[in-house]
C-alpha atoms as a PDB file:
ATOM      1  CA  UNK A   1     -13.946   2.502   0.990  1.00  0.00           C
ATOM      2  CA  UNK A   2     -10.455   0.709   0.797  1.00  0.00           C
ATOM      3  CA  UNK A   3      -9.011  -1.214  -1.734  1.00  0.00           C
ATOM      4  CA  UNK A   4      -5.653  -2.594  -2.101  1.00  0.00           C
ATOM      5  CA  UNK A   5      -4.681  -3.462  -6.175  1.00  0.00           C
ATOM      6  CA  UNK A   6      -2.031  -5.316  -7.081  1.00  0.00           C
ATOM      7  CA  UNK A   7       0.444  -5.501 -10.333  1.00  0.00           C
ATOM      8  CA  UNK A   8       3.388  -6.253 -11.479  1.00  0.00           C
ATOM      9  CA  UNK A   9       2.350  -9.803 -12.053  1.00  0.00           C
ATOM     10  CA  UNK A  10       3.283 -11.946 -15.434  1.00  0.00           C
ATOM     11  CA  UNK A  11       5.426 -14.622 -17.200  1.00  0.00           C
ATOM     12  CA  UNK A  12       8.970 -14.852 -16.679  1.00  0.00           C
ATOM     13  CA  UNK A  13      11.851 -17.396 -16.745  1.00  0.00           C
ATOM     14  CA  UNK A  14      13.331 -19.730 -14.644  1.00  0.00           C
ATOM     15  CA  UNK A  15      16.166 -17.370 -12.578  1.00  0.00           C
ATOM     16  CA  UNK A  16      14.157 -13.792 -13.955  1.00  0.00           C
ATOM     17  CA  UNK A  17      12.993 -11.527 -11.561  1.00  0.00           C
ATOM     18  CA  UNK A  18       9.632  -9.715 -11.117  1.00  0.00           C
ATOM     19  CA  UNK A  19       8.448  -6.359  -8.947  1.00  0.00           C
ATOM     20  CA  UNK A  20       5.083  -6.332  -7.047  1.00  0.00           C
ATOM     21  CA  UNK A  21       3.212  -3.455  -5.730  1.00  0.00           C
ATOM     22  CA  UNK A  22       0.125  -2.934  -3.878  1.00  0.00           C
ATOM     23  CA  UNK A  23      -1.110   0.279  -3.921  1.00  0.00           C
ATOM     24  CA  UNK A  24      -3.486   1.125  -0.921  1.00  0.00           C
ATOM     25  CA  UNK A  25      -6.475   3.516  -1.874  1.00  0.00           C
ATOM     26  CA  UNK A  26      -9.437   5.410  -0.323  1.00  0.00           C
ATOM     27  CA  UNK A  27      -9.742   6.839   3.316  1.00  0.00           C
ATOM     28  CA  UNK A  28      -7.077   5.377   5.135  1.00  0.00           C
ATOM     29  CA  UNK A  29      -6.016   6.672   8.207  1.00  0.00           C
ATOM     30  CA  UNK A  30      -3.235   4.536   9.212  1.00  0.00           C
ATOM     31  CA  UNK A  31      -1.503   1.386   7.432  1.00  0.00           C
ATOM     32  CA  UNK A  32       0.360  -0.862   9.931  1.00  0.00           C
ATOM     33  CA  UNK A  33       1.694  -4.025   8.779  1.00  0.00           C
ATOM     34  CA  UNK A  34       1.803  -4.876   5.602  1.00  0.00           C
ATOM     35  CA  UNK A  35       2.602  -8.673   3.668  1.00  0.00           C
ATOM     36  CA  UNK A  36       2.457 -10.670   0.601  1.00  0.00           C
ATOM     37  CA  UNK A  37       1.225 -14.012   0.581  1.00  0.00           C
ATOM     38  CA  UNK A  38       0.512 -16.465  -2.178  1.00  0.00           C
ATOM     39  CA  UNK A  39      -1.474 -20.236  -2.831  1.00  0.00           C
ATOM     40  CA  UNK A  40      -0.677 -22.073  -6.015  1.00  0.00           C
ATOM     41  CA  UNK A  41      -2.872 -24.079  -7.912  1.00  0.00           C
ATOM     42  CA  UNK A  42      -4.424 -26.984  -5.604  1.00  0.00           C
ATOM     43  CA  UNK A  43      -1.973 -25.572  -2.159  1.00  0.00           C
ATOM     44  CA  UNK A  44      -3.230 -23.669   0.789  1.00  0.00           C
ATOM     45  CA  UNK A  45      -2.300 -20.014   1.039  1.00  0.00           C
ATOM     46  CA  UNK A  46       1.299 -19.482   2.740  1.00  0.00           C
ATOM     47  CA  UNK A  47       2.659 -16.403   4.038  1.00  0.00           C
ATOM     48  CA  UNK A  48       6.398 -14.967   1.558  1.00  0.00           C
ATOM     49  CA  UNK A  49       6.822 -11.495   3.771  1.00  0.00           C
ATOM     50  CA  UNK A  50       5.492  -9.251   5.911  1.00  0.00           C
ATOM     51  CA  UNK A  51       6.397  -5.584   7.093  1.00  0.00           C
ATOM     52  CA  UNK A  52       5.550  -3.305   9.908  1.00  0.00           C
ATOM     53  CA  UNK A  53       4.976   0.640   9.169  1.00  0.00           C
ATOM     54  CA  UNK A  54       8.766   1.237  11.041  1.00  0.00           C
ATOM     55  CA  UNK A  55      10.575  -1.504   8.534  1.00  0.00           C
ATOM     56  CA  UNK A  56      10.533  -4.377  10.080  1.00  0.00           C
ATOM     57  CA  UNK A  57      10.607  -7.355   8.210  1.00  0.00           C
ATOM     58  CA  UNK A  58       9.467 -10.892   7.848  1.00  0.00           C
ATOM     59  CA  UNK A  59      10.194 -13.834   5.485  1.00  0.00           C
ATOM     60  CA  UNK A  60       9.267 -17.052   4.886  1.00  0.00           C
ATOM     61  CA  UNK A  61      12.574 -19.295   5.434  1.00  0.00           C
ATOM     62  CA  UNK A  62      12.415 -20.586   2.353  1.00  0.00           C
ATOM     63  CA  UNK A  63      12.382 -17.286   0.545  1.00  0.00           C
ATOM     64  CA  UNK A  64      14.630 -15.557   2.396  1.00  0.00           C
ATOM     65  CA  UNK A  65      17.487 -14.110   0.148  1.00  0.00           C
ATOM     66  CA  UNK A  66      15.155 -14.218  -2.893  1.00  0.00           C
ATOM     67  CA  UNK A  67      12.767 -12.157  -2.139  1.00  0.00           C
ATOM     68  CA  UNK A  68      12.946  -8.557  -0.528  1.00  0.00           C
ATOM     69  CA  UNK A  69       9.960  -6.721   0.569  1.00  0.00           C
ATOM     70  CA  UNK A  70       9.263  -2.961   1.081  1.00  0.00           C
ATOM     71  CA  UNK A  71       6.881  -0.110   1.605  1.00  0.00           C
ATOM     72  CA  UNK A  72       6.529   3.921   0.639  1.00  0.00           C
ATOM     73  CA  UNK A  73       4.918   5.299   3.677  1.00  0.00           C
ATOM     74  CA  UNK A  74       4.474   8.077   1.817  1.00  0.00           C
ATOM     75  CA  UNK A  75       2.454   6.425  -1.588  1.00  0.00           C
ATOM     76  CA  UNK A  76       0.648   3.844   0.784  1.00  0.00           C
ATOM     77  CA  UNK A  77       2.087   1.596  -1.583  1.00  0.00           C
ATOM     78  CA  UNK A  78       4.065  -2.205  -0.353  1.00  0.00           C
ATOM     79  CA  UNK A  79       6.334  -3.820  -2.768  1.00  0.00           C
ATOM     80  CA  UNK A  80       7.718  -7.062  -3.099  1.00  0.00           C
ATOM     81  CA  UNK A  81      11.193  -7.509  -5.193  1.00  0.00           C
ATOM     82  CA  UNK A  82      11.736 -11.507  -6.195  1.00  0.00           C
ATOM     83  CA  UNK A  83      14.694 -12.382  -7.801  1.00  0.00           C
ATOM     84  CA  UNK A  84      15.763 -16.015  -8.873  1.00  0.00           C
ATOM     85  CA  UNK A  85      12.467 -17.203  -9.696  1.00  0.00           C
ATOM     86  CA  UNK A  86      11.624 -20.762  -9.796  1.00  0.00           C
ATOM     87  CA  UNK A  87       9.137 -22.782 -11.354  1.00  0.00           C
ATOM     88  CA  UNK A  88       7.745 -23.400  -7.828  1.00  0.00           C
ATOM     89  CA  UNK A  89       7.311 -19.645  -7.048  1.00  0.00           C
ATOM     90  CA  UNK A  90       4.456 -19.600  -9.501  1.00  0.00           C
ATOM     91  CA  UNK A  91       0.949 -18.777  -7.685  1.00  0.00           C
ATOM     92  CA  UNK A  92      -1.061 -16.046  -7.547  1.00  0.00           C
ATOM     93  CA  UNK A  93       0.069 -13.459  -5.042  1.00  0.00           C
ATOM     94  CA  UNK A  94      -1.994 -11.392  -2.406  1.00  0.00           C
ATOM     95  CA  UNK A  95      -1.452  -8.358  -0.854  1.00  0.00           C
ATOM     96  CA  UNK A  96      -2.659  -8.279   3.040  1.00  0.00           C
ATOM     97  CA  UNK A  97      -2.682  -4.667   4.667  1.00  0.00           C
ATOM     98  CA  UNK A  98      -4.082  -4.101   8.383  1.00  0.00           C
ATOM     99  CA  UNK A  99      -5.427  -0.225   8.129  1.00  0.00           C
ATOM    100  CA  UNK A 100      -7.516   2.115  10.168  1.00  0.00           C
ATOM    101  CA  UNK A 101      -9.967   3.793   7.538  1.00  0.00           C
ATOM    102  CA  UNK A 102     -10.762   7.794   8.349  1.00  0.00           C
ATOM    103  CA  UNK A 103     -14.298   7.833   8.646  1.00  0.00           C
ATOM    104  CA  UNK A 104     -15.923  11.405   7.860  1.00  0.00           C
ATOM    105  CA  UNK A 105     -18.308  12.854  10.203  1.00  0.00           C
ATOM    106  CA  UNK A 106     -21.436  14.943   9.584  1.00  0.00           C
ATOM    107  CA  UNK A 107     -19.333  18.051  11.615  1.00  0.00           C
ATOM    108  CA  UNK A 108     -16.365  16.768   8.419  1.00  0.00           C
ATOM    109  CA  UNK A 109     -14.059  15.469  11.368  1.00  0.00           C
ATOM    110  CA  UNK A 110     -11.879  12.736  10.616  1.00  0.00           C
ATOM    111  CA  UNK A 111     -12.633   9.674  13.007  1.00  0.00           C
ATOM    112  CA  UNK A 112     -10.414   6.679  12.950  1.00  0.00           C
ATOM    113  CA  UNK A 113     -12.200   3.513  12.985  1.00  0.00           C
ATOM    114  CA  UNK A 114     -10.392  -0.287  14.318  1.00  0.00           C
ATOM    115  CA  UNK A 115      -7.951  -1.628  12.460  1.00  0.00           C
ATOM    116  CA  UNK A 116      -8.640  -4.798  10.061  1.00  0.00           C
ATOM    117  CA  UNK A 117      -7.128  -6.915   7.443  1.00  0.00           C
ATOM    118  CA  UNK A 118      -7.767  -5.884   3.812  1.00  0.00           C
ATOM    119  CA  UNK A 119      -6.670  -7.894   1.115  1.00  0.00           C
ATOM    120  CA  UNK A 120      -6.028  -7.032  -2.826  1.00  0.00           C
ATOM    121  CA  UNK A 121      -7.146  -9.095  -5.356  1.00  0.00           C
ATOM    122  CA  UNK A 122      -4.476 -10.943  -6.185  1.00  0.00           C
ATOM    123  CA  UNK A 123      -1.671 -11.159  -9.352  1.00  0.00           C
ATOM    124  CA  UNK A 124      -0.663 -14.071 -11.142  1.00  0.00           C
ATOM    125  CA  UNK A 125       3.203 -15.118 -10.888  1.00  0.00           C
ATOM    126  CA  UNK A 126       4.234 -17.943 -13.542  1.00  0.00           C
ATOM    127  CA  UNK A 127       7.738 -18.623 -13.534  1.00  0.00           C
ATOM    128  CA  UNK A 128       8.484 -21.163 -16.685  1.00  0.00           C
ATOM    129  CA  UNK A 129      10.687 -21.535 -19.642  1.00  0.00           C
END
């Protein structure tokens, strides 16, 4: 099975800054692109960033220079660095991996399945004074 978890969630200020990460577990074979997205209270969910596995990068316009997302390869592990929160960034925030799973076969040979989305659980973000 493969779970993403979130943290790094929590209260801060108006102009504080806060560090996700989404930590990818279980038997993954392959992570491609990675992304944060987030839906505050009563809004539909909107893509902030996404990232492919060589670094390339994605940003909602209205983010960009705020926020800066990234990945360890290595740890399976996307962050998401936001700096100059506003009250407005507030939502919950949802880490979105597409990831080919190693599935285990009775001869114990690694087989890699299709890629598909998996999505964490979410962390809350409130940004007020």
């Amino acid at each position: 099975q493969v779970q993403l978890v979130e943290s790094g969630g929590g209260l801060v200020q108006p102009g504080g800054s806060l560090r996700l990460s989404c930590a990818a577990s279980g038997r993954i074979f392959s992570i491609y692109a990675m992304g944060w997205y987030r839906q505050a209270p009563g809004k539909q969910r909107e893509l902030v960033a996404t990232i492919t596995n060589g670094g390339t990068t994605n940003y909602a316009d209205s983010l960009k220079g705020r926020f800066t997302i990234s990945r360890d390869n290595a740890k399976n592990t996307g962050y998401l660095q936001m700096n100059s929160l506003k009250p407005e960034d507030t939502a919950v925030y949802y880490c979105n991996a597409e990831i080919s799973k190693c599935d285990i076969t009775i001869q114990a040979i690694c087989v890699k399945t299709p890629m598909r989305d998996y999505w964490g659980q979410g962390t809350q973000v409130t940004v007020s004074s």
